[in-house]
PDB file of N, CA and C in Angstrom:
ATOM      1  N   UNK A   1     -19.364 -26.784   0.656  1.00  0.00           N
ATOM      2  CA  UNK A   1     -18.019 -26.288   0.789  1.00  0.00           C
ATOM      3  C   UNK A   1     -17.996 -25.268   1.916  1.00  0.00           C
ATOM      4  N   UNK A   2     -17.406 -25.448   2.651  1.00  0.00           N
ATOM      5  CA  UNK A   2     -16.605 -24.731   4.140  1.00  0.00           C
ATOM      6  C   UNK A   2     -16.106 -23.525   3.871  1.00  0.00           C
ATOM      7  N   UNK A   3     -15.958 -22.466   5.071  1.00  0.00           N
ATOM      8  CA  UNK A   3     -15.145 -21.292   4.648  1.00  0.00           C
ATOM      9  C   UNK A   3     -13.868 -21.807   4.475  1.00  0.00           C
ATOM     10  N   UNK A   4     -13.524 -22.529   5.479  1.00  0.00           N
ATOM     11  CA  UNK A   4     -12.325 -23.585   5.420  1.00  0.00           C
ATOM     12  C   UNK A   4     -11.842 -23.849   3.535  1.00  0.00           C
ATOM     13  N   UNK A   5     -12.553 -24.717   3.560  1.00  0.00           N
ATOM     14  CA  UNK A   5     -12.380 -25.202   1.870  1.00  0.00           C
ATOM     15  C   UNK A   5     -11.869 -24.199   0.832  1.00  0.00           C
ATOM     16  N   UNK A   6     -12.787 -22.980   1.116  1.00  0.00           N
ATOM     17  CA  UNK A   6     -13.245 -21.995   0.081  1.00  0.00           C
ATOM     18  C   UNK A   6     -11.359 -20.758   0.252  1.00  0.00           C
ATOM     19  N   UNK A   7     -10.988 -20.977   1.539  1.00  0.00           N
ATOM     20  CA  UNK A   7      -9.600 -20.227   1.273  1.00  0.00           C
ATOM     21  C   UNK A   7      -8.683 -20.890   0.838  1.00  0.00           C
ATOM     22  N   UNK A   8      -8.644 -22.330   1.288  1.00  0.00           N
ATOM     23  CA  UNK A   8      -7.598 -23.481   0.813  1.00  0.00           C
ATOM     24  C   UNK A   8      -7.583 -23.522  -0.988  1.00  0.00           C
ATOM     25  N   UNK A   9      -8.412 -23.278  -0.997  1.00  0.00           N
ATOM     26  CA  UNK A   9      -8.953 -23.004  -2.764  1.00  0.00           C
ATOM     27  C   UNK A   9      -7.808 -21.851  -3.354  1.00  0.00           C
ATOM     28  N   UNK A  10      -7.874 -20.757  -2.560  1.00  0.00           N
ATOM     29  CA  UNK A  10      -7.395 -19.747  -3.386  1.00  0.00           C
ATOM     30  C   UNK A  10      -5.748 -19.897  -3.272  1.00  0.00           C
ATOM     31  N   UNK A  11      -5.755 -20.223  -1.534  1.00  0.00           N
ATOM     32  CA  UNK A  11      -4.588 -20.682  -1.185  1.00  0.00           C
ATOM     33  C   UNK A  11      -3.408 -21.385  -2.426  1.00  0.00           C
ATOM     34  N   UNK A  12      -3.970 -21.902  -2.864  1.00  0.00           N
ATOM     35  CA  UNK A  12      -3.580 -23.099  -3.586  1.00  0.00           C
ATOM     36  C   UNK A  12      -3.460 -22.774  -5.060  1.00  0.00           C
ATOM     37  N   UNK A  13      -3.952 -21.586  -5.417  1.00  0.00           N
ATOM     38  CA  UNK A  13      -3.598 -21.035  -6.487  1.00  0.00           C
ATOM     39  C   UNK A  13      -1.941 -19.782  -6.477  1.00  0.00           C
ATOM     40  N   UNK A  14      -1.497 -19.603  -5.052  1.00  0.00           N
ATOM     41  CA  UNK A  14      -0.278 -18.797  -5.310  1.00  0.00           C
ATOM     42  C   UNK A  14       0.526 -19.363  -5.494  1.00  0.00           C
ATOM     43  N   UNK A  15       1.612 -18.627  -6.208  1.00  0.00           N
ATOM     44  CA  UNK A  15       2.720 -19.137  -7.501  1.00  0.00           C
ATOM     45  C   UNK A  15       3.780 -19.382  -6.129  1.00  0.00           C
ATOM     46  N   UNK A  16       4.615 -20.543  -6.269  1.00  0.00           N
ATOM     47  CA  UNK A  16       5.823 -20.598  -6.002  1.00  0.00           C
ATOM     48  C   UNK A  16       7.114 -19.845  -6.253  1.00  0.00           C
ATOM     49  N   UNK A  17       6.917 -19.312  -5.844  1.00  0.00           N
ATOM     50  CA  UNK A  17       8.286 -17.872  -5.555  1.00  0.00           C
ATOM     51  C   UNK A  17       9.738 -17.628  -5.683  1.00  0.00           C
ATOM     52  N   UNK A  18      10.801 -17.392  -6.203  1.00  0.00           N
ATOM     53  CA  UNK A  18      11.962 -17.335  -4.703  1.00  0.00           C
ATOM     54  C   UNK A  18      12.067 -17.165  -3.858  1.00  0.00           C
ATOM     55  N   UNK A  19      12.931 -17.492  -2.527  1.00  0.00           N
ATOM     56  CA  UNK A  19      12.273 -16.631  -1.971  1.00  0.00           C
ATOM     57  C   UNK A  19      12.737 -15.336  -1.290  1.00  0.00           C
ATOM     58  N   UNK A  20      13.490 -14.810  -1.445  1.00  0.00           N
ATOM     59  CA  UNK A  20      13.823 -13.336  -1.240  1.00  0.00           C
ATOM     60  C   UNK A  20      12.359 -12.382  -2.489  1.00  0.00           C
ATOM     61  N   UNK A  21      12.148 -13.169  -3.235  1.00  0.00           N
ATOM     62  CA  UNK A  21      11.141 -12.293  -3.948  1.00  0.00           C
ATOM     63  C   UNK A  21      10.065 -12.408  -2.794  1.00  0.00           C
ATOM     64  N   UNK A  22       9.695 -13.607  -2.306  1.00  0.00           N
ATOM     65  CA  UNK A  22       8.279 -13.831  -1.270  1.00  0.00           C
ATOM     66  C   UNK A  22       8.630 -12.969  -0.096  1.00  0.00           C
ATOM     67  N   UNK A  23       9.458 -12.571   0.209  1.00  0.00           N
ATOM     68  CA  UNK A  23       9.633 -11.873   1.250  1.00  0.00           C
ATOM     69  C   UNK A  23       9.512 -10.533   0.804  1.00  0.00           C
ATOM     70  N   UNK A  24       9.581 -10.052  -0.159  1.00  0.00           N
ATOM     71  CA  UNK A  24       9.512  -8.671  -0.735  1.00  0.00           C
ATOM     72  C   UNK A  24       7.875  -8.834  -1.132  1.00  0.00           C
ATOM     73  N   UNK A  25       7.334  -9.578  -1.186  1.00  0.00           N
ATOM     74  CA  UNK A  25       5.498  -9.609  -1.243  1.00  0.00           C
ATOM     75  C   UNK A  25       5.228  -9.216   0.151  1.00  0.00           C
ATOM     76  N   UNK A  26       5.583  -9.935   0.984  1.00  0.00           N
ATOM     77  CA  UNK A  26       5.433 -10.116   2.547  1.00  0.00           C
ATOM     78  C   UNK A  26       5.346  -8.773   2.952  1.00  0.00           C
ATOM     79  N   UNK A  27       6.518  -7.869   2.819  1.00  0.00           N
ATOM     80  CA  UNK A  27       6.702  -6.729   3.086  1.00  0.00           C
ATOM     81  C   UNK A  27       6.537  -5.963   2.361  1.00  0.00           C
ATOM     82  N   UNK A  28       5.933  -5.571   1.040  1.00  0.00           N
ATOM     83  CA  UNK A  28       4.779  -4.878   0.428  1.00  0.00           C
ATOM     84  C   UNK A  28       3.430  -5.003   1.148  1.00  0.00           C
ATOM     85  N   UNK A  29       3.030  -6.111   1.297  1.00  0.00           N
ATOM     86  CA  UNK A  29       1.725  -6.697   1.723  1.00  0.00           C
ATOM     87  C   UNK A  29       1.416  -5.409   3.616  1.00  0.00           C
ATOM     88  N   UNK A  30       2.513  -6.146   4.419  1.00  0.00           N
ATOM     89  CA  UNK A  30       2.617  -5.255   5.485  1.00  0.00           C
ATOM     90  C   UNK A  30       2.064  -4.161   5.136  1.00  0.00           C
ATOM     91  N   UNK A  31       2.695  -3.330   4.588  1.00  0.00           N
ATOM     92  CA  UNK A  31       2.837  -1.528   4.148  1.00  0.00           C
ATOM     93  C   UNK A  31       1.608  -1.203   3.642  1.00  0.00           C
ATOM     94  N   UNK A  32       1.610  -1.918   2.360  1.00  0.00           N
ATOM     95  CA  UNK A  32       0.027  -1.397   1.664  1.00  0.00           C
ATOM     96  C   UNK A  32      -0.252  -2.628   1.255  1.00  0.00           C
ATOM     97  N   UNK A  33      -1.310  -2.907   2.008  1.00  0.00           N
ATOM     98  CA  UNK A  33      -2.121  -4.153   2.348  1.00  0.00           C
ATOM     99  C   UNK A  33      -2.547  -4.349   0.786  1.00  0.00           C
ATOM    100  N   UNK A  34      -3.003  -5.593   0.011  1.00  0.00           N
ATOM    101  CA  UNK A  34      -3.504  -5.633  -1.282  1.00  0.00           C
ATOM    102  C   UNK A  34      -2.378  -5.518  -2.308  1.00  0.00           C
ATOM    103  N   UNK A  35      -1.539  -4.471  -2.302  1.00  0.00           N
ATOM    104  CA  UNK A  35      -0.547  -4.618  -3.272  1.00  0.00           C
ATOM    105  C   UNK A  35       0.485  -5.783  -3.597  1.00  0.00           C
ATOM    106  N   UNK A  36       0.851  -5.956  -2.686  1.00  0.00           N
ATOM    107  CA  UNK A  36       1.284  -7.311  -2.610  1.00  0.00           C
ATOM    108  C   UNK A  36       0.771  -8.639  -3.507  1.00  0.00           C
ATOM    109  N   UNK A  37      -0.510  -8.423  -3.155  1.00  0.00           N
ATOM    110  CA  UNK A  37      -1.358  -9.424  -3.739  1.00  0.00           C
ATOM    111  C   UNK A  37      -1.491  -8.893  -5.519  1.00  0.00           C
ATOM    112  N   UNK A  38      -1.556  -7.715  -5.703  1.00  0.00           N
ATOM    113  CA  UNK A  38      -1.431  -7.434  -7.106  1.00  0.00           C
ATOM    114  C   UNK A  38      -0.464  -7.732  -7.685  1.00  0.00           C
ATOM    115  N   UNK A  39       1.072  -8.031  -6.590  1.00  0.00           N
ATOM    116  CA  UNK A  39       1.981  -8.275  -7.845  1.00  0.00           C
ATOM    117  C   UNK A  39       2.372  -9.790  -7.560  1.00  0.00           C
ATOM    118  N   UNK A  40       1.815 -10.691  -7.264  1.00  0.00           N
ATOM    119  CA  UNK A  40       1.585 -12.490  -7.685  1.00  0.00           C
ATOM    120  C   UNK A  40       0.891 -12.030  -9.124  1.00  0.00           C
ATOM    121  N   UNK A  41       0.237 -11.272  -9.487  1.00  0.00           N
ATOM    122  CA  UNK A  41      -0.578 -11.541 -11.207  1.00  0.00           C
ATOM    123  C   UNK A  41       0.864 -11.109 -11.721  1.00  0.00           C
ATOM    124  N   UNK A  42       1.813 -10.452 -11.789  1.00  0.00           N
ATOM    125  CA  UNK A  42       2.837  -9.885 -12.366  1.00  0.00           C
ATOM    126  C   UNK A  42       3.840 -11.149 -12.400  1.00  0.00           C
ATOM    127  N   UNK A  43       3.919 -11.970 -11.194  1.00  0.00           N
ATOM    128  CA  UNK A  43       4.980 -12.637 -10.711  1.00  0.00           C
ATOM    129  C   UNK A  43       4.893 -14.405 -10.765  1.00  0.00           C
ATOM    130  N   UNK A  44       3.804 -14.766 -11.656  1.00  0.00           N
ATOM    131  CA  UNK A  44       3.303 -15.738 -11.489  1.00  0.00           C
ATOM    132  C   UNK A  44       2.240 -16.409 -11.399  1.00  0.00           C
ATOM    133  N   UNK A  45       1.227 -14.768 -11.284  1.00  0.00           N
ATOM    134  CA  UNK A  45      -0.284 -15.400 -11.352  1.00  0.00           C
ATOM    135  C   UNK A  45      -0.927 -16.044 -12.320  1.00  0.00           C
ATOM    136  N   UNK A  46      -0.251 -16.121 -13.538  1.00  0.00           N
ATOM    137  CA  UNK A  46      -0.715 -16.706 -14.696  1.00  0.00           C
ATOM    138  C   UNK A  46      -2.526 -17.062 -15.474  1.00  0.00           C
ATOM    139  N   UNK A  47      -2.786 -17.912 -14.609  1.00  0.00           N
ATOM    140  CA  UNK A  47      -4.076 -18.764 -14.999  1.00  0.00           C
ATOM    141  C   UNK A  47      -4.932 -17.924 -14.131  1.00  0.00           C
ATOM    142  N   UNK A  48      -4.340 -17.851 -13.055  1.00  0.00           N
ATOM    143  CA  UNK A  48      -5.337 -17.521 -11.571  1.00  0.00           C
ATOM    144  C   UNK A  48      -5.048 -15.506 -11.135  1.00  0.00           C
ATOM    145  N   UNK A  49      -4.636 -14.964 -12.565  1.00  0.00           N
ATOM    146  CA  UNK A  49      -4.966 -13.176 -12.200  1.00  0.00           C
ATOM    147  C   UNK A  49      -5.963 -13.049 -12.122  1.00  0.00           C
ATOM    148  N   UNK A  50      -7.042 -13.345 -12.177  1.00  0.00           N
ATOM    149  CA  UNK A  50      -8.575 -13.083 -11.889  1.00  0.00           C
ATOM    150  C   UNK A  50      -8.787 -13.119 -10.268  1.00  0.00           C
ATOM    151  N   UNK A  51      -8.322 -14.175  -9.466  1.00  0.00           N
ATOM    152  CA  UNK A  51      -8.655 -14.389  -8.506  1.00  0.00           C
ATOM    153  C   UNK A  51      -7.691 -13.560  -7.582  1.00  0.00           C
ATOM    154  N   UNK A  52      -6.103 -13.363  -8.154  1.00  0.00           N
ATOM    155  CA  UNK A  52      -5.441 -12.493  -7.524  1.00  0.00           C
ATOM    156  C   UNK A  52      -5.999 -11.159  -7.294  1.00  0.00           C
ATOM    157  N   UNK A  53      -6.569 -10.203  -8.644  1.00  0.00           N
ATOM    158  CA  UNK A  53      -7.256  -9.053  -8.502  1.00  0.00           C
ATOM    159  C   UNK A  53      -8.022  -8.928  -7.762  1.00  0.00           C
ATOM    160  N   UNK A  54      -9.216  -9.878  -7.416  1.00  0.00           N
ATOM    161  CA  UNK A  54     -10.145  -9.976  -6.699  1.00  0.00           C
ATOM    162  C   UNK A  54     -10.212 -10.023  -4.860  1.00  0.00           C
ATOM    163  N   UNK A  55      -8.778 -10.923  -4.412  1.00  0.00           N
ATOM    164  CA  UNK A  55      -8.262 -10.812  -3.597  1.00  0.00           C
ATOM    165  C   UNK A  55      -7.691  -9.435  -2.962  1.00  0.00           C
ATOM    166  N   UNK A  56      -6.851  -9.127  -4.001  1.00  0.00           N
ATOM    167  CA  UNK A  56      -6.079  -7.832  -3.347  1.00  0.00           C
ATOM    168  C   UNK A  56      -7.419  -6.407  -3.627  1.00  0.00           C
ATOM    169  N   UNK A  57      -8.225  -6.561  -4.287  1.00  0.00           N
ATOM    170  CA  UNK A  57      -9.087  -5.669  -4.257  1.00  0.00           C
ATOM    171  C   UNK A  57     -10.113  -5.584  -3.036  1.00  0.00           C
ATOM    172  N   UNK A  58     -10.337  -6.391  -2.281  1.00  0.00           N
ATOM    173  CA  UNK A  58     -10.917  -7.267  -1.346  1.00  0.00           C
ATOM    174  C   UNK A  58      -9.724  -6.988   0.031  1.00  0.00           C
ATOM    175  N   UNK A  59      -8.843  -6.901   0.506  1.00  0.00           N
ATOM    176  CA  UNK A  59      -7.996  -6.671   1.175  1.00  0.00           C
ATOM    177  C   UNK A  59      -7.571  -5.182   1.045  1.00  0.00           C
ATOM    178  N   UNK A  60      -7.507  -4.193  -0.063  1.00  0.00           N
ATOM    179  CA  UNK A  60      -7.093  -3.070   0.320  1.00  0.00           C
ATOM    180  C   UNK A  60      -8.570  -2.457   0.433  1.00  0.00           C
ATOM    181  N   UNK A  61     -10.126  -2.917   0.269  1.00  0.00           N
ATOM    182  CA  UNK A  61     -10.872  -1.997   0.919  1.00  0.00           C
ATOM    183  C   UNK A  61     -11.267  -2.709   1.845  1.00  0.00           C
ATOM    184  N   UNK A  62     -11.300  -4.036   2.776  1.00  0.00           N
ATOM    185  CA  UNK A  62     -11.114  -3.832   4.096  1.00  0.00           C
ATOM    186  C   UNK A  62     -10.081  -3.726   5.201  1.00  0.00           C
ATOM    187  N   UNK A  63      -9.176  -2.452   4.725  1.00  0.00           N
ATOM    188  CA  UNK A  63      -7.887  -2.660   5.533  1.00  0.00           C
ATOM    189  C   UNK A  63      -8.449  -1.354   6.473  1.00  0.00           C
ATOM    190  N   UNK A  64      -9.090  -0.487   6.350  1.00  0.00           N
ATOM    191  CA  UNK A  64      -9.546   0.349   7.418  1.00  0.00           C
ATOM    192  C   UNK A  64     -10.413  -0.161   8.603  1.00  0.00           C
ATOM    193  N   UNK A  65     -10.788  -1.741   7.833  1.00  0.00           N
ATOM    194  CA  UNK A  65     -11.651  -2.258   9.036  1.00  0.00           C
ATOM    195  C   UNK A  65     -10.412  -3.180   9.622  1.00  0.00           C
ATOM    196  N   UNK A  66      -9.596  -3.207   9.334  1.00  0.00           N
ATOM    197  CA  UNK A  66      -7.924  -3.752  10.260  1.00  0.00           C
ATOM    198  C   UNK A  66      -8.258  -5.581   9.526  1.00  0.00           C
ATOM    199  N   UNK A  67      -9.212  -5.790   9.219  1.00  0.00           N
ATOM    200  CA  UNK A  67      -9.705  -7.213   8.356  1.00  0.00           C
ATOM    201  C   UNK A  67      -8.716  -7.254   7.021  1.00  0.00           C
ATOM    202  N   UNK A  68      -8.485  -6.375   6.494  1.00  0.00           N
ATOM    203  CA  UNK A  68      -7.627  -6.355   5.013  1.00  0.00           C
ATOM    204  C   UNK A  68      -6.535  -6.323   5.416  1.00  0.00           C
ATOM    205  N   UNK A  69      -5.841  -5.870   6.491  1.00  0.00           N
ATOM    206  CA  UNK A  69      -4.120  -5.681   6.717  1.00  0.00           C
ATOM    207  C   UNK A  69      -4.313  -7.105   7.211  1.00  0.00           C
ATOM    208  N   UNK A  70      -4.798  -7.848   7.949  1.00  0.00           N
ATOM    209  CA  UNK A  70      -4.726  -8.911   8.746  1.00  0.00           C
ATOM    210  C   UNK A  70      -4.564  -9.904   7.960  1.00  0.00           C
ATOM    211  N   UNK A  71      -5.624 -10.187   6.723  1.00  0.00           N
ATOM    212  CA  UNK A  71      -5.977 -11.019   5.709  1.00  0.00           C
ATOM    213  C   UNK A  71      -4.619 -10.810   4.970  1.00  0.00           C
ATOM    214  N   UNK A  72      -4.327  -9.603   4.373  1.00  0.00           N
ATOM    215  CA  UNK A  72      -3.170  -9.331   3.823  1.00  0.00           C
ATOM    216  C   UNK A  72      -1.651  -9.548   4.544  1.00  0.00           C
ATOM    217  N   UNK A  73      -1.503  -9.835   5.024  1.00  0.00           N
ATOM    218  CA  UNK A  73      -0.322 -10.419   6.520  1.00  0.00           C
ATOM    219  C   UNK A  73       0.130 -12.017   6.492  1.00  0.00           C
ATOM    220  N   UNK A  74      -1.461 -12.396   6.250  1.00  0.00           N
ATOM    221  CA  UNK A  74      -1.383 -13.989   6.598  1.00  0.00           C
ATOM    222  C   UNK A  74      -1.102 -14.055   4.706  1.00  0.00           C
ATOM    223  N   UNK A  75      -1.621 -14.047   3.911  1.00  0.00           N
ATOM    224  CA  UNK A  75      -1.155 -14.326   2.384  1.00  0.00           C
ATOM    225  C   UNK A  75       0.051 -13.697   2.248  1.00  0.00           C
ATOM    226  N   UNK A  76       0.667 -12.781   2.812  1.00  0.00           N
ATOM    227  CA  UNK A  76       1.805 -12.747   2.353  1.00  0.00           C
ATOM    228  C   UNK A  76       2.781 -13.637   3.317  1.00  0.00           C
ATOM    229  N   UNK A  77       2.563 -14.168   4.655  1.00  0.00           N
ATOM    230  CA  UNK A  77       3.012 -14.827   5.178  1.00  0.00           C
ATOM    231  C   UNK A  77       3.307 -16.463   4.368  1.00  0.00           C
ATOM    232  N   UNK A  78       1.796 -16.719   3.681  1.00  0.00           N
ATOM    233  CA  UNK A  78       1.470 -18.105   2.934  1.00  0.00           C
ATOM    234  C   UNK A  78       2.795 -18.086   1.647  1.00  0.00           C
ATOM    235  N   UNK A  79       2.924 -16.785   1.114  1.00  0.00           N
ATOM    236  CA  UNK A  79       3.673 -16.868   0.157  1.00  0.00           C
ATOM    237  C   UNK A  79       5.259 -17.384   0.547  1.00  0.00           C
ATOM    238  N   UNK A  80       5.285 -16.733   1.587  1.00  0.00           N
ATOM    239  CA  UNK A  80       6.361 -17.048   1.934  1.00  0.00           C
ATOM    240  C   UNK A  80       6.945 -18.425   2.543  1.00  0.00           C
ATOM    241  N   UNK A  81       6.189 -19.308   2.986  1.00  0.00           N
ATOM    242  CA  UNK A  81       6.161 -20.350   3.829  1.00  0.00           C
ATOM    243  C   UNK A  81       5.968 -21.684   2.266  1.00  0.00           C
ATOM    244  N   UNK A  82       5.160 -21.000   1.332  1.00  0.00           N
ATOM    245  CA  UNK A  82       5.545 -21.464   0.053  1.00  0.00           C
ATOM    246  C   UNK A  82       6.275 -21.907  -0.993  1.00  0.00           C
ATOM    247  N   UNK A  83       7.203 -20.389  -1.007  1.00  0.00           N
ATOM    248  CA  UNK A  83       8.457 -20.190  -1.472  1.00  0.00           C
ATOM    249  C   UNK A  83       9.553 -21.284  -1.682  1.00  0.00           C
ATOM    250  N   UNK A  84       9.915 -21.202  -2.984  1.00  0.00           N
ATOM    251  CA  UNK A  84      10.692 -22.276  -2.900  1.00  0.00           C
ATOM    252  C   UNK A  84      12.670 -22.146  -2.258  1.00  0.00           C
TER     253      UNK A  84
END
């Protein structure tokens, strides 16, 4: 399995949205990188809050290396492009 594979994986676990809500992830996500990602477990993460926590925990401690805001940008972008 690919790094490729291995994000399409997680990818594929975020919840389908509204989407004025996905856009309010989007722009949490911006601001404080990771949070965003904490509230898909609130909003839909259901089965897959394990992997959400893990994510956004993973994104707000590499956001000083500019790797976590970046990472955090593009998933909240995914959410949105998701959105139903």
């Amino acid at each position: 399995m690919g790094c490729r594979d291995f994000f399409r994986v997680f990818k594929d676990h975020i919840p389908i949205l509204p989407h004025t809500t996905s856009i309010i992830i989007l722009i949490i996500n911006i601001f404080f990188p990771g949070f965003g990602t904490f509230c898909l477990i609130c909003l839909g993460g259901g089965d897959f809050w394990v992997e959400h926590l893990m994510i956004g925990l993973i994104q707000l401690f590499c956001t000083p290396f500019m790797i976590g805001w970046i990472w955090s940008l593009a998933w909240g972008i995914h959410t949105v492009r998701k959105s139903a």
